[in-house]
C-alpha atoms as a PDB file:
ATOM      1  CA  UNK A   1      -7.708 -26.546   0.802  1.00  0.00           C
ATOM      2  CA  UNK A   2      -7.154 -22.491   1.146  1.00  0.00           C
ATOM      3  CA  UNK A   3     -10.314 -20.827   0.534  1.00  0.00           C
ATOM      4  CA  UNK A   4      -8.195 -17.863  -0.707  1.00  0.00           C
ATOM      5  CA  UNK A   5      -5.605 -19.886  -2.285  1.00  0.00           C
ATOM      6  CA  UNK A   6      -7.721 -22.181  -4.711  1.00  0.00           C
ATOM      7  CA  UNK A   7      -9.423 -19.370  -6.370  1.00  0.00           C
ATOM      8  CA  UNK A   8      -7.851 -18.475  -9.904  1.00  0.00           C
ATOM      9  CA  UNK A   9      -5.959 -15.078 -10.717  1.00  0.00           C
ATOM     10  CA  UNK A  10      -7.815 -13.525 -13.806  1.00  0.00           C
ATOM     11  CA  UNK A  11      -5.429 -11.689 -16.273  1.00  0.00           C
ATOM     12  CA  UNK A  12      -7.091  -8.459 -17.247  1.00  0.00           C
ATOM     13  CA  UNK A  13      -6.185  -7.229 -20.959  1.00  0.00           C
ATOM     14  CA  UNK A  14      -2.563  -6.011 -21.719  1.00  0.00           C
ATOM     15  CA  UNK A  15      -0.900  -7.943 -18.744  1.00  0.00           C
ATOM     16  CA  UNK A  16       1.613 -10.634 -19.523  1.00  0.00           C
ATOM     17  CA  UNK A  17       2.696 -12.898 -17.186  1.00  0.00           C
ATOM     18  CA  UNK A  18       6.553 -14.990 -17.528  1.00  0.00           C
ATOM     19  CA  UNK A  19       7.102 -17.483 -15.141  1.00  0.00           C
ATOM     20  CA  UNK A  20      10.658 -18.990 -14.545  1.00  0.00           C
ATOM     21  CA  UNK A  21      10.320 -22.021 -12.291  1.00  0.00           C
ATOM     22  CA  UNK A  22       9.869 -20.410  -8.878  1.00  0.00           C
ATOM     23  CA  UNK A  23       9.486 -16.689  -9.920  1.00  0.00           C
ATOM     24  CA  UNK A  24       7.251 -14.959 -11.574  1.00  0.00           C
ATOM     25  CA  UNK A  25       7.323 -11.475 -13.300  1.00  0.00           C
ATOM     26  CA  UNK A  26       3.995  -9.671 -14.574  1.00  0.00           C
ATOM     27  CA  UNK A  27       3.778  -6.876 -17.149  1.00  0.00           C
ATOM     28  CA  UNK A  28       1.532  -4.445 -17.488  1.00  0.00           C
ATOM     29  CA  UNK A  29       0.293  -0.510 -18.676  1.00  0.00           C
ATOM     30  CA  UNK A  30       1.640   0.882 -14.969  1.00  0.00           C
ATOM     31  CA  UNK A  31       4.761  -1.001 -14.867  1.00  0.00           C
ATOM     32  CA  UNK A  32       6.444  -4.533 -14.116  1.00  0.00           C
ATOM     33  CA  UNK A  33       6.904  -6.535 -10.849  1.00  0.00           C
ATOM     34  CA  UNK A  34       8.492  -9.633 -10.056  1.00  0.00           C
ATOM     35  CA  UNK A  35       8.158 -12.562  -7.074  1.00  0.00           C
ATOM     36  CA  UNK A  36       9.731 -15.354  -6.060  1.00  0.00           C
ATOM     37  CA  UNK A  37       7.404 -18.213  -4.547  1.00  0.00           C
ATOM     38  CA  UNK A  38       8.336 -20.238  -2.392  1.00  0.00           C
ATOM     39  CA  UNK A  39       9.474 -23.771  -3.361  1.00  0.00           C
ATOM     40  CA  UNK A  40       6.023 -25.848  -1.870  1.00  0.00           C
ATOM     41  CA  UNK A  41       3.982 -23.428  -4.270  1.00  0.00           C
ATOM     42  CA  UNK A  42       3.702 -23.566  -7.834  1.00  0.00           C
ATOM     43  CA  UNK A  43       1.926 -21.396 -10.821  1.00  0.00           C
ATOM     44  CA  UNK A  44       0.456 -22.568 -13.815  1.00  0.00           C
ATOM     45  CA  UNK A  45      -1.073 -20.839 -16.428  1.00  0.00           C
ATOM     46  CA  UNK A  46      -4.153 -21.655 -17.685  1.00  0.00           C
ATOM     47  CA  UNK A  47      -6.016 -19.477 -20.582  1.00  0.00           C
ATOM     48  CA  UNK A  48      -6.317 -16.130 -19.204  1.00  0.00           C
ATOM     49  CA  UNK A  49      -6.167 -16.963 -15.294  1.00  0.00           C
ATOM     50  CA  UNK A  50      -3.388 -17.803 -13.345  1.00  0.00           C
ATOM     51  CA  UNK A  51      -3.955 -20.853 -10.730  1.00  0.00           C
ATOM     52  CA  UNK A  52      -1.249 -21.680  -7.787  1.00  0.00           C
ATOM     53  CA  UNK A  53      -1.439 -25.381  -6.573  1.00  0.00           C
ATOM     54  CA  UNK A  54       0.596 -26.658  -3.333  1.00  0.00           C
ATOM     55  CA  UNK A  55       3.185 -29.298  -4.284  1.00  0.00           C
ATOM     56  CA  UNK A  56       2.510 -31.482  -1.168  1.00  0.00           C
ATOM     57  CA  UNK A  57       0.092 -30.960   1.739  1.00  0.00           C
ATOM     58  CA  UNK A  58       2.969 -30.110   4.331  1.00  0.00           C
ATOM     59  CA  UNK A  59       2.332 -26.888   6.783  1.00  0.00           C
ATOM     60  CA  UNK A  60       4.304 -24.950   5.673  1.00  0.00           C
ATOM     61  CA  UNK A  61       2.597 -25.451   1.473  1.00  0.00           C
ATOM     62  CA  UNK A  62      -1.020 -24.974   3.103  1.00  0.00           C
ATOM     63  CA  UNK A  63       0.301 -22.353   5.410  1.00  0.00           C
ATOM     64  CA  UNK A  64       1.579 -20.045   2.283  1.00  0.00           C
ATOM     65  CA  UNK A  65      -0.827 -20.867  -0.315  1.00  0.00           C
ATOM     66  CA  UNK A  66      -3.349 -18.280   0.375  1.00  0.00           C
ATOM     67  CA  UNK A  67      -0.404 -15.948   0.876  1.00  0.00           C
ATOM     68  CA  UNK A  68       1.322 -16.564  -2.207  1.00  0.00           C
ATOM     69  CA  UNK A  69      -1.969 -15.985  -4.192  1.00  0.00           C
ATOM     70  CA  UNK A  70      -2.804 -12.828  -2.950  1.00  0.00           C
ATOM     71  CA  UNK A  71       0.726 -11.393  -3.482  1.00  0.00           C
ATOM     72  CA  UNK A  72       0.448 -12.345  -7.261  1.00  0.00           C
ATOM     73  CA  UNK A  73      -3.444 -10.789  -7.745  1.00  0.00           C
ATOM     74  CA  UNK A  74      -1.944  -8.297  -5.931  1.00  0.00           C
ATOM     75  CA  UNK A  75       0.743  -7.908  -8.416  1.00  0.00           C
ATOM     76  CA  UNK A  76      -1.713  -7.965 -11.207  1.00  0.00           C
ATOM     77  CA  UNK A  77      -3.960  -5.208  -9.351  1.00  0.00           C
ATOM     78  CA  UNK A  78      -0.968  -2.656  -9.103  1.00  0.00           C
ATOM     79  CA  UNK A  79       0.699  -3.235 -12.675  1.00  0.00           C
ATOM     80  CA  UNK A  80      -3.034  -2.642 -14.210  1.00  0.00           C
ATOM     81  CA  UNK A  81      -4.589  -0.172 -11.675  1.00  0.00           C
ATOM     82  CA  UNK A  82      -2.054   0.703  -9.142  1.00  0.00           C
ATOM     83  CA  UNK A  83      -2.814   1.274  -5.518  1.00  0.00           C
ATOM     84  CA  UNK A  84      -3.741   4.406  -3.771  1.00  0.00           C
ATOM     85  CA  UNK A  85      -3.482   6.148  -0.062  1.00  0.00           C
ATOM     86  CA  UNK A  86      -4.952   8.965   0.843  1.00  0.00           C
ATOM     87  CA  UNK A  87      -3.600  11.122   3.656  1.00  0.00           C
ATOM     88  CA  UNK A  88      -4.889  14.311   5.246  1.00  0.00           C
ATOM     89  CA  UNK A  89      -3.539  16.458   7.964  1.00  0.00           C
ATOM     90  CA  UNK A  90      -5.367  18.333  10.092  1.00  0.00           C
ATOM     91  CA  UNK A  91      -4.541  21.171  12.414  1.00  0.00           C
ATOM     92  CA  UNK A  92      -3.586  24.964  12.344  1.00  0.00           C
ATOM     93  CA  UNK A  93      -0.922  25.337  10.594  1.00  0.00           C
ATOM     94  CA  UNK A  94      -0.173  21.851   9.320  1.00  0.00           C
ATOM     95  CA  UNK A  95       1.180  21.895   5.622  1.00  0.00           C
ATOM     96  CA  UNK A  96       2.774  19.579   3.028  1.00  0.00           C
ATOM     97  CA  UNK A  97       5.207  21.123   0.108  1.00  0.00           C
ATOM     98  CA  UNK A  98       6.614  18.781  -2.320  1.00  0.00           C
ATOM     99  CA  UNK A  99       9.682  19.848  -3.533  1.00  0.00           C
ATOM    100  CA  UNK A 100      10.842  17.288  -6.410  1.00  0.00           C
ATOM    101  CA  UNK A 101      11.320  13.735  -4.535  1.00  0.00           C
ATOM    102  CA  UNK A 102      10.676  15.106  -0.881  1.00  0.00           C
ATOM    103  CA  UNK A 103       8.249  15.908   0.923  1.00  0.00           C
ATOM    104  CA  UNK A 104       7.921  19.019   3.833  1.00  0.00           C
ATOM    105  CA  UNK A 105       6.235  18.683   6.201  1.00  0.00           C
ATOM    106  CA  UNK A 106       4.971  21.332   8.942  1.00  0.00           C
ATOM    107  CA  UNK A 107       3.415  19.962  11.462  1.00  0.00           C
ATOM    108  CA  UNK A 108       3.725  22.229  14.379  1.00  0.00           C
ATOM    109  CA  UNK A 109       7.326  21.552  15.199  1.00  0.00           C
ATOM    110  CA  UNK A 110      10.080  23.979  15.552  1.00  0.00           C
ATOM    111  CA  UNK A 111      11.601  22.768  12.381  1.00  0.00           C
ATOM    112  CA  UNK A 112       9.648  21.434   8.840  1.00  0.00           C
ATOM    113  CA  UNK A 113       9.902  17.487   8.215  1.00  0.00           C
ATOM    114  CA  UNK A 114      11.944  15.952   5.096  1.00  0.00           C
ATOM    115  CA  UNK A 115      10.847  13.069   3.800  1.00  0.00           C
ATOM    116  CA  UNK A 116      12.453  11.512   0.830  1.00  0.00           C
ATOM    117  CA  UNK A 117      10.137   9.526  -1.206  1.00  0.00           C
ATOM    118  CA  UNK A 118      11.550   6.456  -2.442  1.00  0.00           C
ATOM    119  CA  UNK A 119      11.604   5.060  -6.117  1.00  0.00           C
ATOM    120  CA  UNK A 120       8.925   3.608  -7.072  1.00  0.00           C
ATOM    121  CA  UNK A 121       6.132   6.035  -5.468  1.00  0.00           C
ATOM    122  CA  UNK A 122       4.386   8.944  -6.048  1.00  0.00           C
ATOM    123  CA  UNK A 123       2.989  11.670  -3.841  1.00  0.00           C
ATOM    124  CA  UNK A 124       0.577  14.472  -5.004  1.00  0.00           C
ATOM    125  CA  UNK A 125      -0.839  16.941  -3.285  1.00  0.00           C
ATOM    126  CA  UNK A 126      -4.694  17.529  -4.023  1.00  0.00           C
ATOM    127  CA  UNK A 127      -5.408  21.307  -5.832  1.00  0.00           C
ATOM    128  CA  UNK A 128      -8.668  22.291  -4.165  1.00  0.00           C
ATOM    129  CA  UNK A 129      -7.552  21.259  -0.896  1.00  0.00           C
ATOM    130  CA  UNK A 130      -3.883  21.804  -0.120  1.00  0.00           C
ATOM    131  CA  UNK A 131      -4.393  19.539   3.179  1.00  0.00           C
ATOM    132  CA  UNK A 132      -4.603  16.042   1.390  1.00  0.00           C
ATOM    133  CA  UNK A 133      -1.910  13.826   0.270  1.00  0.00           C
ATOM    134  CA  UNK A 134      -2.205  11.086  -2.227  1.00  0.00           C
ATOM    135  CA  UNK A 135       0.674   8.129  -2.268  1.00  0.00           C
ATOM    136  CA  UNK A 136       0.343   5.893  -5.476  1.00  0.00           C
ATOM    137  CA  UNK A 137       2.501   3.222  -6.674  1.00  0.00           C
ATOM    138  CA  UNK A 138       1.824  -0.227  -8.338  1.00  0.00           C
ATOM    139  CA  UNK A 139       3.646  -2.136  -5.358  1.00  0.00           C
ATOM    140  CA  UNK A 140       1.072  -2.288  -2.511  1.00  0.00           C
ATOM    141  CA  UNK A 141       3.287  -2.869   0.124  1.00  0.00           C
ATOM    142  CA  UNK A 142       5.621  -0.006  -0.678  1.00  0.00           C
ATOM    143  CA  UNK A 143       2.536   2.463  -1.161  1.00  0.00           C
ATOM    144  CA  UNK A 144       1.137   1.304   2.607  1.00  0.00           C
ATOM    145  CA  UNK A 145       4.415   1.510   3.988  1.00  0.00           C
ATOM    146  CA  UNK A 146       5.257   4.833   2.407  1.00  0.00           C
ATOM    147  CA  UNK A 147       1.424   6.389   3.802  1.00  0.00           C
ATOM    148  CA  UNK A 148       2.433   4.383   7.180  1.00  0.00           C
ATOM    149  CA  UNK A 149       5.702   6.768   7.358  1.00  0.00           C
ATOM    150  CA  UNK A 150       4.588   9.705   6.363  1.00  0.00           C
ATOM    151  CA  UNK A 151       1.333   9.332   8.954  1.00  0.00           C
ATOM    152  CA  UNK A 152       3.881   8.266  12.046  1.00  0.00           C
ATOM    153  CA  UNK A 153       5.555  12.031  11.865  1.00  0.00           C
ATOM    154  CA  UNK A 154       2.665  13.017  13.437  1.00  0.00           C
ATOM    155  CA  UNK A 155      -0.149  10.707  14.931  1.00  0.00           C
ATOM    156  CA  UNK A 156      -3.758  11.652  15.359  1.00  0.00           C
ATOM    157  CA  UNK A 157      -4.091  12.391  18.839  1.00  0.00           C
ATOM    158  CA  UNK A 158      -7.461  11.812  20.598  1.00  0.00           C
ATOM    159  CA  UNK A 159      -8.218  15.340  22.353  1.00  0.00           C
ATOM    160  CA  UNK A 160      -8.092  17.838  19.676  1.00  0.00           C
ATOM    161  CA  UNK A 161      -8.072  15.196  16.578  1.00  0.00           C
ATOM    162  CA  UNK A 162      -4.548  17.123  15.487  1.00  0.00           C
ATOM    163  CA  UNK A 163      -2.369  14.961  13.308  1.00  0.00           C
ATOM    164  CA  UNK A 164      -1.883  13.173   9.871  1.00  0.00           C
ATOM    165  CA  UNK A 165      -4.775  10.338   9.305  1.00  0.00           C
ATOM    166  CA  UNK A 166      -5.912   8.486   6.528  1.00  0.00           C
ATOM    167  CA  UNK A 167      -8.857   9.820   4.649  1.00  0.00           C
ATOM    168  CA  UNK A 168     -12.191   8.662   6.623  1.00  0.00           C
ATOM    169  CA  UNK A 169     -10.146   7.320   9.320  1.00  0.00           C
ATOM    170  CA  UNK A 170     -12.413   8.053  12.483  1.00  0.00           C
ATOM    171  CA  UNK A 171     -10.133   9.453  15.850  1.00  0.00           C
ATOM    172  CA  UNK A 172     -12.060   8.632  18.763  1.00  0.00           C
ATOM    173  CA  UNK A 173     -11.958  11.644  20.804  1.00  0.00           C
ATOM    174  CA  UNK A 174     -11.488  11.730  24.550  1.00  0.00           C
ATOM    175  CA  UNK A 175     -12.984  14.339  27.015  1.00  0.00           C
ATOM    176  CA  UNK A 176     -10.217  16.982  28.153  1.00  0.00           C
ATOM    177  CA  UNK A 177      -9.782  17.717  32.102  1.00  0.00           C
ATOM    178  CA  UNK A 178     -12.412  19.242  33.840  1.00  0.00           C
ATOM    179  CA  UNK A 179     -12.726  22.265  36.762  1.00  0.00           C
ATOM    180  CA  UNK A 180     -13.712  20.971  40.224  1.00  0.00           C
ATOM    181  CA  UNK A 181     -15.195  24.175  41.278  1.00  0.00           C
END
């Protein structure tokens, strides 16, 4: 049996939980997301836990049972808590401006970066430091995919450590050229 998959879901206060045969939709203080299992995997709830059993021991069910359960404690992680990125960009002259649902960018290019942020997410920009970008969002893939975006305008490169990175994301710097004098 799945390690991962056999352990139970605990329901923290003020989330509800409705499940409709194959899909399941979870309330909570942040919001409301919904999933659709697939058909080898079912849900049950049992007191204030949810617990996800295989229907038969095929590949495919053992395959997607660990899956399946971290996609719904997910679920109930982002709808109590919500999920966070952090992003900061370093270099001269690198800066971030939010202007209502997009972002600009300047990042040393002859012309500032757009990026429209999509429904869903947030993006803040940190007071003290004007360099650090915060995504949040209750869906965890959409908040990872939204950081993985806005990081891939401008990669940290290895020489002079210039580019957007996640916060206490280590560069490994390389040596430049040398003289052969």
């Amino acid at each position: 049996m799945s390690r991962i998959g056999k352990l139970p879901i605990e329901l923290p206060s003020g989330v509800t939980v409705e499940i409709t045969g194959t899909n399941v939709s979870i309330k909570g203080p942040k919001g409301e997301l919904s999933h659709n299992l697939p058909e080898s995997i079912s849900i049950e709830q049992i007191d204030n836990a949810l617990v996800l059993v295989r229907v038969d021991e095929s590949t495919e069910a053992r395959s997607l049972h660990g899956l399946s359960r971290s996609l719904v404690d997910n679920m109930v992680v982002g709808v109590s808590k919500g999920f966070e990125k952090q992003l900061e960009l370093v270099g001269v002259g690198y800066r971030a401006a939010l202007q209502g649902k997009k972002l600009s960018l300047s990042l040393g290019y002859s012309h500032p970066v757009v990026y429209s942020i999509p429904e869903g997410i947030e993006v803040t920009q940190d007071k003290d430091k004007q360099s650090i970008l915060t995504v949040t969002g209750i869906d965890k893939q959409k908040v990872g995919q939204v950081a993985a975006e806005i990081r891939e305008y401008r990669k940290p490169e290895p020489y002079k450590g210039k580019g957007i990175r996640y916060v206490g994301e280590y560069v490994r710097r390389k040596a430049g050229k040398t003289s052969s004098s």
